[in-house]
Protein backbone atom coordinates (compact mmCIF):
# COMPACT_ATOMS: atom_id res chain seq x y z
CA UNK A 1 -58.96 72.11 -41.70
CA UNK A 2 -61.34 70.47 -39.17
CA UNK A 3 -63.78 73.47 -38.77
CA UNK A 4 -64.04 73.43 -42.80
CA UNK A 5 -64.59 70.37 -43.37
CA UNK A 6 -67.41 70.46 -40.36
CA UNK A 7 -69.01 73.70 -42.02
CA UNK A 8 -68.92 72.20 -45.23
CA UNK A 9 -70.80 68.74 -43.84
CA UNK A 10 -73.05 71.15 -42.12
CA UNK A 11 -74.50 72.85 -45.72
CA UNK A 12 -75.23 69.70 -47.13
CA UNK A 13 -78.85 68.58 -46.85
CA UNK A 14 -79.24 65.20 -47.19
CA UNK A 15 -83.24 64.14 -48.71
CA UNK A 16 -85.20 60.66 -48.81
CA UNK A 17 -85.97 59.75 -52.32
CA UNK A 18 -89.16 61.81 -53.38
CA UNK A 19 -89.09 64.43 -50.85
CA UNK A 20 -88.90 67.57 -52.73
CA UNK A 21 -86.22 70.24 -51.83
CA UNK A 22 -87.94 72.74 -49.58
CA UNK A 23 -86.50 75.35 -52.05
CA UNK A 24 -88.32 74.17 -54.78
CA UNK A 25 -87.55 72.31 -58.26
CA UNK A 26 -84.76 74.04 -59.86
CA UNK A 27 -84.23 76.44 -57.26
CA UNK A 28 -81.26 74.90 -55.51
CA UNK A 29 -81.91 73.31 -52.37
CA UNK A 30 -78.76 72.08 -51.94
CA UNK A 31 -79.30 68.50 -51.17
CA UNK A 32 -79.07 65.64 -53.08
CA UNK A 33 -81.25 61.85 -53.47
CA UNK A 34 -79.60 58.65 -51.47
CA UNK A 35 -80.76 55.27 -52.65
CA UNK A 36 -82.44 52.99 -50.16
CA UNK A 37 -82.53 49.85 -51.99
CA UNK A 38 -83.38 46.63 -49.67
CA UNK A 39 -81.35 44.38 -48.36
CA UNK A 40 -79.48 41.72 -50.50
CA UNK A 41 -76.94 39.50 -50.53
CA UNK A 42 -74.31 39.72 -53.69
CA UNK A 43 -74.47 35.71 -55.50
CA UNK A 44 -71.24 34.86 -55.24
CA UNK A 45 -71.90 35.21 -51.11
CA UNK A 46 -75.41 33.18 -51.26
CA UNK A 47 -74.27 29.50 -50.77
CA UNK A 48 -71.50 30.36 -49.06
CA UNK A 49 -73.89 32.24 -46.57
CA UNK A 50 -76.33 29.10 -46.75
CA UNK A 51 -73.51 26.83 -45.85
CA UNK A 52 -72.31 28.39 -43.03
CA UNK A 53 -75.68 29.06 -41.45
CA UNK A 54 -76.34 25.23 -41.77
CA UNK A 55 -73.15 24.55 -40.37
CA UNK A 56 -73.65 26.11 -37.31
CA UNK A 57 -76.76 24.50 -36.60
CA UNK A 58 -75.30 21.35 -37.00
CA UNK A 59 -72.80 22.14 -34.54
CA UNK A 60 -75.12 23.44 -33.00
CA UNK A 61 -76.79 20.90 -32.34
CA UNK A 62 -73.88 18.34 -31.47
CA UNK A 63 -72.86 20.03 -28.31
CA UNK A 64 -77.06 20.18 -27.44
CA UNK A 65 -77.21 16.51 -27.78
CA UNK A 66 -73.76 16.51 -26.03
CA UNK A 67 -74.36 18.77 -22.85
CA UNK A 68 -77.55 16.55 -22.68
CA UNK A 69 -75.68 13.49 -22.16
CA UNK A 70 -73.77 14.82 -19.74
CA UNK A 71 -76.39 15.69 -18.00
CA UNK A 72 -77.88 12.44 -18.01
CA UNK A 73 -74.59 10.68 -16.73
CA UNK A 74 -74.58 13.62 -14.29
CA UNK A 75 -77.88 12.47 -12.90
CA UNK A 76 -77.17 8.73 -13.33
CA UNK A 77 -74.21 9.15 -11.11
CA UNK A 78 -75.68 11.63 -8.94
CA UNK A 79 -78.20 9.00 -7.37
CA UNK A 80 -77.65 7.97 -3.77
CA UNK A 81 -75.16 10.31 -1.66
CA UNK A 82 -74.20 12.79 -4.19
CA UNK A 83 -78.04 14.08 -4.96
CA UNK A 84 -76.85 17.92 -5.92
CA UNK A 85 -75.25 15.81 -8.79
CA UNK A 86 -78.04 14.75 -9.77
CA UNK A 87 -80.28 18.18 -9.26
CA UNK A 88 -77.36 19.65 -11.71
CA UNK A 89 -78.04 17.18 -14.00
CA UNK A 90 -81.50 17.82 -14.12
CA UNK A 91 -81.56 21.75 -14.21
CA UNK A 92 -79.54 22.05 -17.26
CA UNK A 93 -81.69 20.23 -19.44
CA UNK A 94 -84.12 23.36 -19.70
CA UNK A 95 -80.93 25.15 -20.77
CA UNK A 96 -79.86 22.67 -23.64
CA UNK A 97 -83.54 22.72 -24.66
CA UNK A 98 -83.31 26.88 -25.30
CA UNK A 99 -80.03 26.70 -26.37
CA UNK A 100 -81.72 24.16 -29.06
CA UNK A 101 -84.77 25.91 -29.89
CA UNK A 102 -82.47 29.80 -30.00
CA UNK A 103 -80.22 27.79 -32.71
CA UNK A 104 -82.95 26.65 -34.33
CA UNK A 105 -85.12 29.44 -34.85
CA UNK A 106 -81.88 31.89 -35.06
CA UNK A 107 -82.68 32.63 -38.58
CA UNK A 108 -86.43 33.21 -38.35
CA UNK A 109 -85.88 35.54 -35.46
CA UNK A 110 -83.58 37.83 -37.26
CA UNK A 111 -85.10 37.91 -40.39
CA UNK A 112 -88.54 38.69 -38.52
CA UNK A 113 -86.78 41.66 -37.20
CA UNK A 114 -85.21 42.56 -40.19
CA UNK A 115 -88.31 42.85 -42.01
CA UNK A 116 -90.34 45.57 -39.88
């Protein structure tokens, strides 16, 4: 059963759209058009989509302004005897500032991508 279904995936010749059949029209080449139509989202999926995209960068961006309070109480606490408190405090801000800017720019990103 396996080996026909493999020899019968194996005969059929699978064409972009507008490539002519190396046989020739009306010869038989034995393969057959796929659409490529571009990429869209159905409308009842749009907002929905929307709204969950903006929800995440809202959350997003409550634990950024979150982590970077704690690392300003980090540092505040850190001064005097406990200084690697305070050099934690201080290195993670460079992290909650790319962990802003990748949320931020999440979409752009992708759909640059997507695009090429």
């Amino acid at each position: 059963m396996m080996l026909w279904l493999t020899r019968a995936a194996a005969a059929v010749v699978v064409r972009a759209p507008g490539v002519p059949s190396p046989a020739g029209p009306g010869e038989g080449g034995g393969g057959f058009d796929l659409p490529d139509p571009a990429p869209a989202a159905p409308q009842d999926v749009i907002g929905f989509a929307s709204q969950m995209i903006g929800l995440g960068k809202y959350i997003a961006l409550v634990v950024a302004v979150l982590s970077l309070i704690y690392a300003a109480v980090k540092m505040t606490f850190g001064r005097g005897q406990r200084h690697h408190m305070a050099a934690e405090g201080a290195s993670s801000i460079p992290w909650a500032a790319a962990g802003i800017a990748l949320a931020m720019s999440a979409v752009t990103v992708v759909t640059f991508f997507a695009d090429r």
